[in-house]
Protein backbone atom coordinates (compact mmCIF):
# COMPACT_ATOMS: atom_id res chain seq x y z
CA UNK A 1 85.51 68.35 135.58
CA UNK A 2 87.44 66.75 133.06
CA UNK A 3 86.19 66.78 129.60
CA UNK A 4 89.08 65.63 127.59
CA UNK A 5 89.07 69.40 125.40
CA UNK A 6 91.45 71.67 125.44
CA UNK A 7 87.75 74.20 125.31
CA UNK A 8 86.44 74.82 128.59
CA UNK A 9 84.37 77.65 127.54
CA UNK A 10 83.24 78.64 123.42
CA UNK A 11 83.73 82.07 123.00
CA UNK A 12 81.20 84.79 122.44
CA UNK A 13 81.29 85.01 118.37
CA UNK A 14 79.43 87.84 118.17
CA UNK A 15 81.21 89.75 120.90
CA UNK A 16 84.81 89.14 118.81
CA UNK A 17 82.94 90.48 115.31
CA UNK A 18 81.66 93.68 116.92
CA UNK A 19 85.28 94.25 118.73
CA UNK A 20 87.56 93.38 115.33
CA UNK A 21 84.99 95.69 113.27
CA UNK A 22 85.71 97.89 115.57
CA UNK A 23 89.78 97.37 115.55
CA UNK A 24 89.81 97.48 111.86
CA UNK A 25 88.10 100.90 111.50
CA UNK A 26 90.69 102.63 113.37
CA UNK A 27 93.65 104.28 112.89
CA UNK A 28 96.95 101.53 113.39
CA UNK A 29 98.13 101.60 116.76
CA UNK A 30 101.36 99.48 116.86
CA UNK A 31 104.76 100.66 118.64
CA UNK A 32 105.93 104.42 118.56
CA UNK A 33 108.66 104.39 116.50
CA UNK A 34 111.16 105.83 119.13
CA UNK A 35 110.65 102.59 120.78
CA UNK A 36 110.69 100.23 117.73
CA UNK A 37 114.30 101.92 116.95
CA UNK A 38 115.61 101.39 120.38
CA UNK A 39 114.12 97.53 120.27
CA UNK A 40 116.12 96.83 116.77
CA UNK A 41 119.24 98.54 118.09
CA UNK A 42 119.57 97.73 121.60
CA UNK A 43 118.18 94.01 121.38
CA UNK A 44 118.19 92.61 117.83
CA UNK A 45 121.43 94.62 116.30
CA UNK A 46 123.33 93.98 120.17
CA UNK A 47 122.12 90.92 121.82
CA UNK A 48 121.04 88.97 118.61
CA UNK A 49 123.94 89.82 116.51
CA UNK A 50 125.09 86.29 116.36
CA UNK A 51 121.82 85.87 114.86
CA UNK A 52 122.39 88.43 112.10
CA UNK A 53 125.56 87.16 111.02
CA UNK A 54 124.28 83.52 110.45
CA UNK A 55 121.31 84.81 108.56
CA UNK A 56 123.47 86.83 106.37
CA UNK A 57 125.65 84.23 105.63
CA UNK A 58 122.56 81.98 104.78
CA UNK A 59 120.80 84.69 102.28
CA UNK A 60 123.55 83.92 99.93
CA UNK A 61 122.65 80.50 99.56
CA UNK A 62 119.22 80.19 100.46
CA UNK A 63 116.58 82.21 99.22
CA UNK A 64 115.48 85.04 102.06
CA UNK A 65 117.87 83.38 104.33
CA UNK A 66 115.41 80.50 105.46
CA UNK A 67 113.52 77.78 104.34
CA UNK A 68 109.96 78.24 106.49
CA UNK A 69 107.90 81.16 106.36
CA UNK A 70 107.47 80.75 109.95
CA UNK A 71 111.12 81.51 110.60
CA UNK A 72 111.14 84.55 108.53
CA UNK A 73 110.60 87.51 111.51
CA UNK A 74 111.00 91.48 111.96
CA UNK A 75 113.48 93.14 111.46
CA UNK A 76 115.64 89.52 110.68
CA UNK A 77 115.07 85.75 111.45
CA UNK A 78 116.51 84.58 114.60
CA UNK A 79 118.14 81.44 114.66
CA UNK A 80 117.41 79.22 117.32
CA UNK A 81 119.56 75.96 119.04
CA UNK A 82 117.30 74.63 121.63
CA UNK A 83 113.99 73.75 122.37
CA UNK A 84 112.82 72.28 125.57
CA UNK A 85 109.19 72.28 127.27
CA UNK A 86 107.69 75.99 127.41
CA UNK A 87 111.29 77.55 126.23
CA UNK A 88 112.90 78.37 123.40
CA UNK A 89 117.08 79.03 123.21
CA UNK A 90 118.99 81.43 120.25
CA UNK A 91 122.44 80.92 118.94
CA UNK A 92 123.45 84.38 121.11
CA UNK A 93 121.91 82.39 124.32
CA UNK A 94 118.85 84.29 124.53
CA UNK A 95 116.17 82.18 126.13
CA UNK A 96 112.20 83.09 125.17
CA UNK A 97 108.91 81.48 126.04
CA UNK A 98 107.71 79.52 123.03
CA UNK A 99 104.16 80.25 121.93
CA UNK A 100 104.65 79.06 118.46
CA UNK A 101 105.10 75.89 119.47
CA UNK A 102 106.91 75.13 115.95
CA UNK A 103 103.37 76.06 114.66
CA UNK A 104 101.39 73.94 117.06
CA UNK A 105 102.33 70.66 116.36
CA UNK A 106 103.90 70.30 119.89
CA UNK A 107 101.12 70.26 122.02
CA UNK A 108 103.23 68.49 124.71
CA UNK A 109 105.84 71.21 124.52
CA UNK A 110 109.00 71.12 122.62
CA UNK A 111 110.97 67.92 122.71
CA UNK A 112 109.23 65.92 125.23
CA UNK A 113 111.45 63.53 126.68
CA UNK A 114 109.54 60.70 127.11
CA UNK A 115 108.81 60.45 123.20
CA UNK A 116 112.61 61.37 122.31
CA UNK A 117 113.76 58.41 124.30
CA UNK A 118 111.86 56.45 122.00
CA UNK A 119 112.88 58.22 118.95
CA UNK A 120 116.47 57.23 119.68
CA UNK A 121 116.03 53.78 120.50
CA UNK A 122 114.18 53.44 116.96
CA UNK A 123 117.39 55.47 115.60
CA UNK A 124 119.99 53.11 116.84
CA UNK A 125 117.90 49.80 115.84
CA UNK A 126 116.15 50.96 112.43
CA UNK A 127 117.12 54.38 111.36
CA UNK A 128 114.78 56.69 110.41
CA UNK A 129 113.41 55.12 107.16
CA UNK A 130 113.44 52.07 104.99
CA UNK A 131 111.37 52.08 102.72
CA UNK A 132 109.24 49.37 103.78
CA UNK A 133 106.27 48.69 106.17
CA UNK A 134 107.37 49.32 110.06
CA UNK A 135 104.99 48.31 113.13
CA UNK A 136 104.28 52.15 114.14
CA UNK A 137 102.73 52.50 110.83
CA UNK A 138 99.70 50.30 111.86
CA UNK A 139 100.17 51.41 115.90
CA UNK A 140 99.47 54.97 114.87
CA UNK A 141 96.42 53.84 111.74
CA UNK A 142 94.90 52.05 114.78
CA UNK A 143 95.20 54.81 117.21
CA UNK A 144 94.18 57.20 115.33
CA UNK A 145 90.70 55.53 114.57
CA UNK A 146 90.47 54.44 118.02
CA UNK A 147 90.50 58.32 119.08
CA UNK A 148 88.56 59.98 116.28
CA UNK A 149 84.97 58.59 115.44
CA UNK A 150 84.32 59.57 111.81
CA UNK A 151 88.01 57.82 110.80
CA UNK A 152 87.50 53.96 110.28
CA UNK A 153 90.70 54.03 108.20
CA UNK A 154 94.46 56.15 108.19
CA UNK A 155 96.61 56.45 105.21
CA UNK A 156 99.78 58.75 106.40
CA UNK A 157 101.57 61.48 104.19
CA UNK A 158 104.04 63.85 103.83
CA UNK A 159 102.41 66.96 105.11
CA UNK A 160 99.09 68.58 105.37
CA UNK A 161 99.19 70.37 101.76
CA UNK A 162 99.65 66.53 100.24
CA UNK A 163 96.51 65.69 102.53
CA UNK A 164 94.48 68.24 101.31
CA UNK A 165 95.38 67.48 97.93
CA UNK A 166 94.77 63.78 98.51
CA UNK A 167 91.54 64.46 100.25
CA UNK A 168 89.84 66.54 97.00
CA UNK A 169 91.18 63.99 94.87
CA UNK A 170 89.15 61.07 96.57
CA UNK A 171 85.87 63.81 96.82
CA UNK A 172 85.97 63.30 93.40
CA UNK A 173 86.53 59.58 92.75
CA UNK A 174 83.94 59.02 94.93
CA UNK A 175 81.17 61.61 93.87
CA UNK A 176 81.84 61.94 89.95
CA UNK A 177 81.19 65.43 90.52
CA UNK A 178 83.90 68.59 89.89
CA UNK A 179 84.10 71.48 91.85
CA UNK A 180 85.39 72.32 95.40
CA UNK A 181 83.92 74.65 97.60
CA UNK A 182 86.33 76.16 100.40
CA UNK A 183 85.95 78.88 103.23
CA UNK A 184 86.84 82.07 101.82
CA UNK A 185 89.80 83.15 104.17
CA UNK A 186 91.24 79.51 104.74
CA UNK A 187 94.91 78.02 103.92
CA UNK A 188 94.30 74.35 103.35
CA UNK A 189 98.23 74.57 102.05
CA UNK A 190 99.95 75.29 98.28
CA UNK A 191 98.86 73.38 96.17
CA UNK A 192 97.20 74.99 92.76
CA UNK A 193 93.60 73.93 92.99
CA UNK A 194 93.76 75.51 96.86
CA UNK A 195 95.07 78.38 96.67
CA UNK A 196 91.72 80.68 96.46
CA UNK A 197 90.02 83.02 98.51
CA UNK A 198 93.47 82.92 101.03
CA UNK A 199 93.83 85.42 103.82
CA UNK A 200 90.82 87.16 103.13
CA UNK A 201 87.72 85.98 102.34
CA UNK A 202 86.65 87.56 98.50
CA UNK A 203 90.19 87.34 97.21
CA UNK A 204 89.88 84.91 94.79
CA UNK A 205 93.20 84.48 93.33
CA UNK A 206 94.84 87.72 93.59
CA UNK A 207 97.21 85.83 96.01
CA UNK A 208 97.96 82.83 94.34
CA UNK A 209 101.24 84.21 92.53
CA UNK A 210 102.64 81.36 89.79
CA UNK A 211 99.27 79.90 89.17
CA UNK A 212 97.46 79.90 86.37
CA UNK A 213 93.75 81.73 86.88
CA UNK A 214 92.08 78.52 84.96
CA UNK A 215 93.42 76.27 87.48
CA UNK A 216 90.60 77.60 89.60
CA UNK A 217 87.96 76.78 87.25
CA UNK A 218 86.19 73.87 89.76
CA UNK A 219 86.86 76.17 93.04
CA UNK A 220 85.42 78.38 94.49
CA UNK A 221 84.81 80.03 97.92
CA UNK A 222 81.65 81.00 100.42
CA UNK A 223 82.16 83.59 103.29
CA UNK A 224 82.74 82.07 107.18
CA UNK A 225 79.92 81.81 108.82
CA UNK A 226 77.50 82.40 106.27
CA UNK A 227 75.24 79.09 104.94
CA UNK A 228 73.09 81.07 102.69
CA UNK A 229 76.61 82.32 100.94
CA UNK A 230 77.44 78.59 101.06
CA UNK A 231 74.29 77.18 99.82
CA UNK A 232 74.43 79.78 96.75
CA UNK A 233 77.34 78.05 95.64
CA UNK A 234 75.85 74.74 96.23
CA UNK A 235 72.90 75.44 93.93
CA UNK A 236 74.80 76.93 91.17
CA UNK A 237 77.52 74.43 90.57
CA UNK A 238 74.20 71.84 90.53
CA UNK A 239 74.37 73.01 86.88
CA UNK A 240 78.26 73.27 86.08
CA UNK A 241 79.53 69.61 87.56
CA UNK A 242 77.97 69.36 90.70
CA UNK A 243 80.81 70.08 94.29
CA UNK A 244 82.40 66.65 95.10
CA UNK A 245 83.44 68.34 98.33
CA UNK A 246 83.47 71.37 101.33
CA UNK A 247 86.82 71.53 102.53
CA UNK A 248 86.57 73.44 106.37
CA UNK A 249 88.76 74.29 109.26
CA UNK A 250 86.18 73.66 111.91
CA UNK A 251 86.68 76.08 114.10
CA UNK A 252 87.05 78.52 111.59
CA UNK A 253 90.23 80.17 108.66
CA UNK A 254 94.15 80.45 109.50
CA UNK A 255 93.09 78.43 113.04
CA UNK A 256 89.84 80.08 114.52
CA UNK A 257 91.37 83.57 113.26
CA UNK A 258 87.50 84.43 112.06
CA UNK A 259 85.50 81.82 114.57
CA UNK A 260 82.64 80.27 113.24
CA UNK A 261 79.22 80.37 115.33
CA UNK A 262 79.27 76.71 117.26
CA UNK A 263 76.54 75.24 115.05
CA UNK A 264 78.06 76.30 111.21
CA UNK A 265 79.81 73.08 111.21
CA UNK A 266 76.29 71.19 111.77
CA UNK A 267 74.92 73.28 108.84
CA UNK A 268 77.97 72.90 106.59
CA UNK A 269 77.08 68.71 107.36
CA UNK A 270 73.68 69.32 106.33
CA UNK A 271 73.84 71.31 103.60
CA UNK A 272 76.85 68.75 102.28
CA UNK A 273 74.00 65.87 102.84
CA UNK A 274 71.56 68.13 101.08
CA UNK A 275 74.06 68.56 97.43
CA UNK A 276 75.56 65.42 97.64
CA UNK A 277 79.10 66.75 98.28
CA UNK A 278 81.59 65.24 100.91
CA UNK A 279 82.43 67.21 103.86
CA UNK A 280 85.86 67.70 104.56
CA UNK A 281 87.47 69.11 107.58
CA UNK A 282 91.03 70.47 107.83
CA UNK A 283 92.03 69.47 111.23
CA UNK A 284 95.50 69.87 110.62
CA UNK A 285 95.67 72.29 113.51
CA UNK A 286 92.89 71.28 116.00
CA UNK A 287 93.30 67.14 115.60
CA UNK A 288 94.71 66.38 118.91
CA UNK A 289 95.03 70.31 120.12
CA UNK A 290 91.66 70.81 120.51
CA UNK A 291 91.14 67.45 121.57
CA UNK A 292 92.02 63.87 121.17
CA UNK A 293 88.97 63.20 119.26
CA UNK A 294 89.48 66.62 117.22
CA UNK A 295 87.82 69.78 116.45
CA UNK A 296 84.85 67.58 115.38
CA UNK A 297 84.40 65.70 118.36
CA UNK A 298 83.72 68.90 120.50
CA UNK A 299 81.27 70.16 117.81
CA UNK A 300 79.63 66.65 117.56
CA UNK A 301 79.75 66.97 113.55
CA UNK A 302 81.37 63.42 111.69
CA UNK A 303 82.98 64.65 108.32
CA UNK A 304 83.62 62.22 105.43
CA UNK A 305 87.08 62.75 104.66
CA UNK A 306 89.68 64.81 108.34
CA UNK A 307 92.95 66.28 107.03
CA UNK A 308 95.69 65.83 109.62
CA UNK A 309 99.11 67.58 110.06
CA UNK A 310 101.08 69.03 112.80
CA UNK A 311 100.53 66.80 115.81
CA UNK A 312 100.26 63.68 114.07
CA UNK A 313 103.89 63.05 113.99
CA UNK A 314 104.41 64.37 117.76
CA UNK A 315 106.25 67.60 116.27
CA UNK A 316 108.49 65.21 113.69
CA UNK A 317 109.21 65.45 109.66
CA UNK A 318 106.19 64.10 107.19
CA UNK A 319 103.31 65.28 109.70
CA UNK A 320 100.42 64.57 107.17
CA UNK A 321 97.34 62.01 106.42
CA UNK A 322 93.95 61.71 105.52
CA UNK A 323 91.04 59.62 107.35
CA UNK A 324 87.80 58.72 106.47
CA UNK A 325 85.36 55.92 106.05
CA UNK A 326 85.79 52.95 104.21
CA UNK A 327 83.86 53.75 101.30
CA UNK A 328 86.30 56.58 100.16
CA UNK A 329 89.27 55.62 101.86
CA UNK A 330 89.42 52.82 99.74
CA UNK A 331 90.81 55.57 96.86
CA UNK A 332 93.89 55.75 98.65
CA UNK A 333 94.56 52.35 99.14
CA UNK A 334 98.34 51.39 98.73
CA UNK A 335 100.26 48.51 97.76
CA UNK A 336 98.79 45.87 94.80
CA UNK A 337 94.75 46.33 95.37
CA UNK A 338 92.74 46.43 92.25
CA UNK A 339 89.28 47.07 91.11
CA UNK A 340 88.62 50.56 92.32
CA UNK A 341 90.54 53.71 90.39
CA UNK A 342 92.60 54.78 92.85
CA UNK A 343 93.77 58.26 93.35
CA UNK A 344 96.71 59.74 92.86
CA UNK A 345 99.19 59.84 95.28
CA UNK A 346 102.54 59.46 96.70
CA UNK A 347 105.52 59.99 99.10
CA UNK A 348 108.75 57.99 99.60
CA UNK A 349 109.22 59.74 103.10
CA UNK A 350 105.62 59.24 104.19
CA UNK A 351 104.82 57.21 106.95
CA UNK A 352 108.70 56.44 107.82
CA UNK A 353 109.34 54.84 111.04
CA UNK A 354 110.62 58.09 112.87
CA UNK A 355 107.23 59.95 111.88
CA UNK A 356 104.93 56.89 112.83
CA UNK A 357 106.48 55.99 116.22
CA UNK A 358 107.05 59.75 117.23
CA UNK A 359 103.06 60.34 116.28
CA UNK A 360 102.12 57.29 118.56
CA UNK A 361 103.92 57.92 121.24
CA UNK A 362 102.96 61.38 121.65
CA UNK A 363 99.28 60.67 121.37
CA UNK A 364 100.08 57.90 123.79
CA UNK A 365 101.50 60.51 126.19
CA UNK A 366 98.82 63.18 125.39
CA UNK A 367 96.09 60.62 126.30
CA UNK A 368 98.03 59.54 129.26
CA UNK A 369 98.59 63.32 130.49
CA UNK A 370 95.32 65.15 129.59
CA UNK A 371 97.75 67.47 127.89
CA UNK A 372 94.95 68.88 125.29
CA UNK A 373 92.73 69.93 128.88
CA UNK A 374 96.01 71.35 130.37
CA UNK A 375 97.16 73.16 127.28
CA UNK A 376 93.84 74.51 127.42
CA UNK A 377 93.82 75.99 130.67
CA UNK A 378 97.45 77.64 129.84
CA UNK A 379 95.65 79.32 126.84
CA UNK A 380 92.48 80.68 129.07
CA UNK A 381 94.73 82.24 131.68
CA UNK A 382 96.81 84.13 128.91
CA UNK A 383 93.82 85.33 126.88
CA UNK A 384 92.16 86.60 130.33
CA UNK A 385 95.16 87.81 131.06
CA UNK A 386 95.80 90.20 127.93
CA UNK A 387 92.47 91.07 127.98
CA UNK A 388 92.94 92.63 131.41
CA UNK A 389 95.88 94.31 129.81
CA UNK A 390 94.38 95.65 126.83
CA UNK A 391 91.88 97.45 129.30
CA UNK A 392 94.23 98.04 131.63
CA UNK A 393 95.84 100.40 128.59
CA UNK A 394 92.64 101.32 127.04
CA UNK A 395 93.64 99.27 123.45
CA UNK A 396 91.82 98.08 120.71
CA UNK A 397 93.40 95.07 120.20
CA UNK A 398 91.43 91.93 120.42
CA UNK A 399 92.15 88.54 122.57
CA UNK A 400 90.36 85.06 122.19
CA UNK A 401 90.92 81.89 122.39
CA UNK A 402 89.67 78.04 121.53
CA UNK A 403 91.54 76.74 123.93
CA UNK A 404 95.04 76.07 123.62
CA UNK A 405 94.57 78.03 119.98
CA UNK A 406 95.28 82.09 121.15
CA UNK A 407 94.52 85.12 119.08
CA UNK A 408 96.20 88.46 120.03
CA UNK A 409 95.12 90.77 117.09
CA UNK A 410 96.54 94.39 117.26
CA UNK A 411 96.07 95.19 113.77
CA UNK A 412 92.97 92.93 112.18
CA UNK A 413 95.29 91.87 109.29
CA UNK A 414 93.41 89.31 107.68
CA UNK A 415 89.87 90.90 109.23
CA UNK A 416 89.55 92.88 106.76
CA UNK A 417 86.58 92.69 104.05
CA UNK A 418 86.12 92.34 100.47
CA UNK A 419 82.49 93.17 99.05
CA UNK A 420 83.11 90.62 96.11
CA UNK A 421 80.46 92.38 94.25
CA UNK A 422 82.89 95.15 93.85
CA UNK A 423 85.82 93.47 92.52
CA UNK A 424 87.45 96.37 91.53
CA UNK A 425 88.10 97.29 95.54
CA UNK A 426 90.02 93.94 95.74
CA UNK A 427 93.35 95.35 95.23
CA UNK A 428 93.18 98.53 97.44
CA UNK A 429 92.09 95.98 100.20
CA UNK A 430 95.24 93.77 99.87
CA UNK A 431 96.92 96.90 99.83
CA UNK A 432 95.94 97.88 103.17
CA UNK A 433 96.17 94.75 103.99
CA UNK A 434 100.27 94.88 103.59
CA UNK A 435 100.50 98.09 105.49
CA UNK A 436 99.07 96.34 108.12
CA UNK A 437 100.49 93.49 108.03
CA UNK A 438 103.70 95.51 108.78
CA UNK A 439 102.40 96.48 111.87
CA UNK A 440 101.92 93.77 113.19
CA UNK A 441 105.21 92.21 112.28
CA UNK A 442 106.73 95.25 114.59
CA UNK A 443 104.71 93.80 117.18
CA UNK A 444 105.67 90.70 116.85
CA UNK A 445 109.29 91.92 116.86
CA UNK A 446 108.48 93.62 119.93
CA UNK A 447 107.26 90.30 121.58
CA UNK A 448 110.59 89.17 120.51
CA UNK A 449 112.69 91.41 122.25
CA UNK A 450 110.48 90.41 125.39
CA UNK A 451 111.17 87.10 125.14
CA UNK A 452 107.90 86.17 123.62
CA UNK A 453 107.66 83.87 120.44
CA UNK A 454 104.72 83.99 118.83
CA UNK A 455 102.89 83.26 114.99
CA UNK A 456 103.42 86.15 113.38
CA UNK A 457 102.86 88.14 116.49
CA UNK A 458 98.90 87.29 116.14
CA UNK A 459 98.49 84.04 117.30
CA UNK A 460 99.70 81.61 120.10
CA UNK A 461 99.66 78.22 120.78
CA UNK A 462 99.77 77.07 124.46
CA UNK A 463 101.05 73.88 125.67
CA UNK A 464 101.07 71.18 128.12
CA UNK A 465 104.75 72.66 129.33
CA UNK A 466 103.03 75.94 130.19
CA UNK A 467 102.40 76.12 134.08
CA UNK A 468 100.77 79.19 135.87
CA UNK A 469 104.04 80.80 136.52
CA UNK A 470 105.04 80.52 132.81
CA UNK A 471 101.77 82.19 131.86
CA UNK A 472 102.01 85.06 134.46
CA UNK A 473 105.74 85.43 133.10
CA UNK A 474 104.78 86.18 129.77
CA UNK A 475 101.61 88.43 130.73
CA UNK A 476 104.42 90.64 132.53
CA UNK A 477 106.38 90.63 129.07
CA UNK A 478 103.16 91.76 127.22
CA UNK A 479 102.28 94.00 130.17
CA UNK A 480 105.72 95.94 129.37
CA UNK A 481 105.25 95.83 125.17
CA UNK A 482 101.70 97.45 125.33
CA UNK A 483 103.57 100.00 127.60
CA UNK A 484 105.31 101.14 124.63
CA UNK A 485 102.14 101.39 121.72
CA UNK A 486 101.33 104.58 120.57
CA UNK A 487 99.11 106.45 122.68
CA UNK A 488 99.64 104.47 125.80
């Protein structure tokens, strides 16, 4: 039966706590190190040396040798010169099965051609920006509030960070109140004010390198999955400038990575009704993944303000915007309006012609397709299918899904906890936290050499482009990486 999510079925929460608790306790099982020396030198130093040589050359001029953190893999970045459907192609002609999915923004799969064909015919008559006001900036507003219930209004940006930014801004315009309350563990992008409690939930801003600590002075942080932890916060910034906002990913931090029980987010909207704060959820990954009404339509909760990214410009530059009802959209209101304070905001590139038609026409084409149910049934056959493995090899490792969103954790990276009572243990946890995070980079370095591409060899994104026999493909590749972990 078609239900127009890329969910079919919401995973046992409880069931993926007990099993990481468990992964995390144990010893690190990644890939014996025989193996991991024969995987650099016989694929990565021989078959991807092409590769190496371009990377090198780039390191003198660029800083790390690339520009995206998601391009920077173990043991080097690969550098890749095709994309197309379910497969991705290196400079040494190396082809790989794409479940990065540039991040998830290409729900579709990579370069769909029935959007590119579009793309160029806006190329040849307008070129890719102006400047000025272009037709598929209203086509995709309109669209976009057609599809998603709580968004009566659309202003497009440059990315998700500037959303986020944009969206705590108007929280506080509208409420006259100060602080910001986020989920401990979440990445709602770089900017100062946001970048608290990341990775791990108690971390406060032991990661947030080159900001000041008094930036954080209105945020703070609650543990996922926890409203009491919430509500504590809500009660005591009652008497230090009230919370303008909640900022959430709905289906839990870094993408469903620690899922939230399926009622939080009704809690988080009553608790937000309760204080007077706005709810905000970051949907930059699950608007139009998990479904073309988002994350919030398949948990029946209607935020305030929804953060959007990723899909929203089909997989093109200047994938950002911010929706939400009238009565605070109106902050962000462009052009020569007067009478309300407006927030501040900006971005020449935002909402250029390329971004807006590519974002319509792929929502067009994902409506038209069922792409977010197909994607969705990809991403159930691989988790089943690597959970069969793991207990085919008696592992540890962990495999979930919300749909097209896939979790393959070997190492519980960022599953570790902080007591934030005991501050002092903070740094000994992001210690271990580094050791393991080098673990898992071997695995994903092992996926590699496979032919797999994943996130940071922990998570996978599944796409319309991924048919039966490109799933059972890549559970052979994983069948033959887990033959080479430690103790297998």
């Amino acid at each position: 039966m078609a239900t127009g999510f890329s969910i079919n079925e919401y995973p046992n929460v409880d069931q993926i706590y007990k099993d990481l608790r468990k992964l995390v306790s144990l010893p690190i099982r990644s890939i014996r190190k025989n193996e991991m020396e024969n995987i650099i030198q016989n694929y990565f130093e021989t078959k991807c040396a092409k590769s190496k040589t371009m990377i090198t050359k780039a390191s003198e001029f660029i800083p790390g040798g690339v520009q995206h953190n998601l391009s920077f893999n173990f043991p080097f970045p690969l550098v890749f010169t095709k994309a197309a459907g379910a497969y991705l192609y290196d400079l040494d002609g190396n082809k790989y099965i794409d479940f990065l999915q540039a991040g998830g923004p290409t729900v579709l799969g990579s370069n769909p051609t029935s959007v590119r064909k579009k793309v160029i015919e806006l190329l040849d008559s307008t070129g890719p920006v102006t400047g000025l006001f272009h037709e598929y900036e209203y086509k995709l507003a309109e669209k976009i509030v057609e599809l998603v219930p709580s968004v009566e209004m659309f202003r497009m940006l440059g990315s998700g960070t500037e959303a986020c930014m944009a969206s705590i801004r108007v929280a506080r315009l509208a409420t006259k109140k100060k602080n910001i309350v986020k989920m401990g563990g979440a990445y709602h992008g770089w900017s100062d004010q946001l970048a608290y409690g990341l990775r791990i939930p108690g971390t406060r801003h032991f990661e947030a390198n080159g900001v000041p600590r008094s930036i954080f002075k209105y945020t703070q942080e609650f543990y996922p999955n926890d409203l009491n932890s919430l509500e504590s916060v809500l009660k005591r910034n009652r008497f230090f400038g009230g919370t303008a906002a909640v900022l959430i990913e709905p289906v839990g931090p870094e993408s469903g990575t620690r899922p939230l029980d399926f009622d939080f987010n009704k809690g988080v909207r009553e608790l937000c009704n309760k204080y007077g704060a706005l709810l905000i959820f970051d949907e930059v990954v699950t608007a139009f993944r998990i479904g073309l009404s988002g994350a919030q339509g398949y948990f029946g909760v209607d935020p305030d303000l929804t953060v959007f990214g990723k899909v929203v410009a089909g997989g093109y530059p200047s994938a950002g915007g911010l929706g939400g009802k009238k009565e605070y959209m109106k902050y962000v209101s462009a052009g020569l309006q007067t009478g309300t304070k407006k927030a501040l905001i900006g971005g020449t590139m935002a909402a250029n012609p390329l971004s807006s038609l590519a974002g319509y026409f792929t929502l067009c084409e994902m409506e038209k397709t069922k792409a977010c149910e197909t994607s969705g049934r990809a991403g159930d056959r691989l988790t089943k299918g690597l959970q069969k493995l793991i207990k085919k090899y008696d592992l540890p490792f962990v495999a979930f899904n919300q749909g097209s969103i896939c979790h393959l954790e070997t190492v519980g990276t960022m599953l570790l906890d902080i007591d934030i009572k005991k501050f002092w243990t903070i740094k000994k946890t992001i210690a271990e936290a580094h050791k393991r995070k080098h673990a898992m980079e071997e695995m994903g370095a092992a996926y590699m050499s496979e032919g797999l591409v994943t996130l940071a060899g922990s998570r996978l994104y599944t796409s319309a482009s991924d048919t039966d026999a490109v799933i059972d493909d890549a559970l052979k590749r994983f069948d033959r990486v887990f033959q080479k972990v430690e103790g297998v």
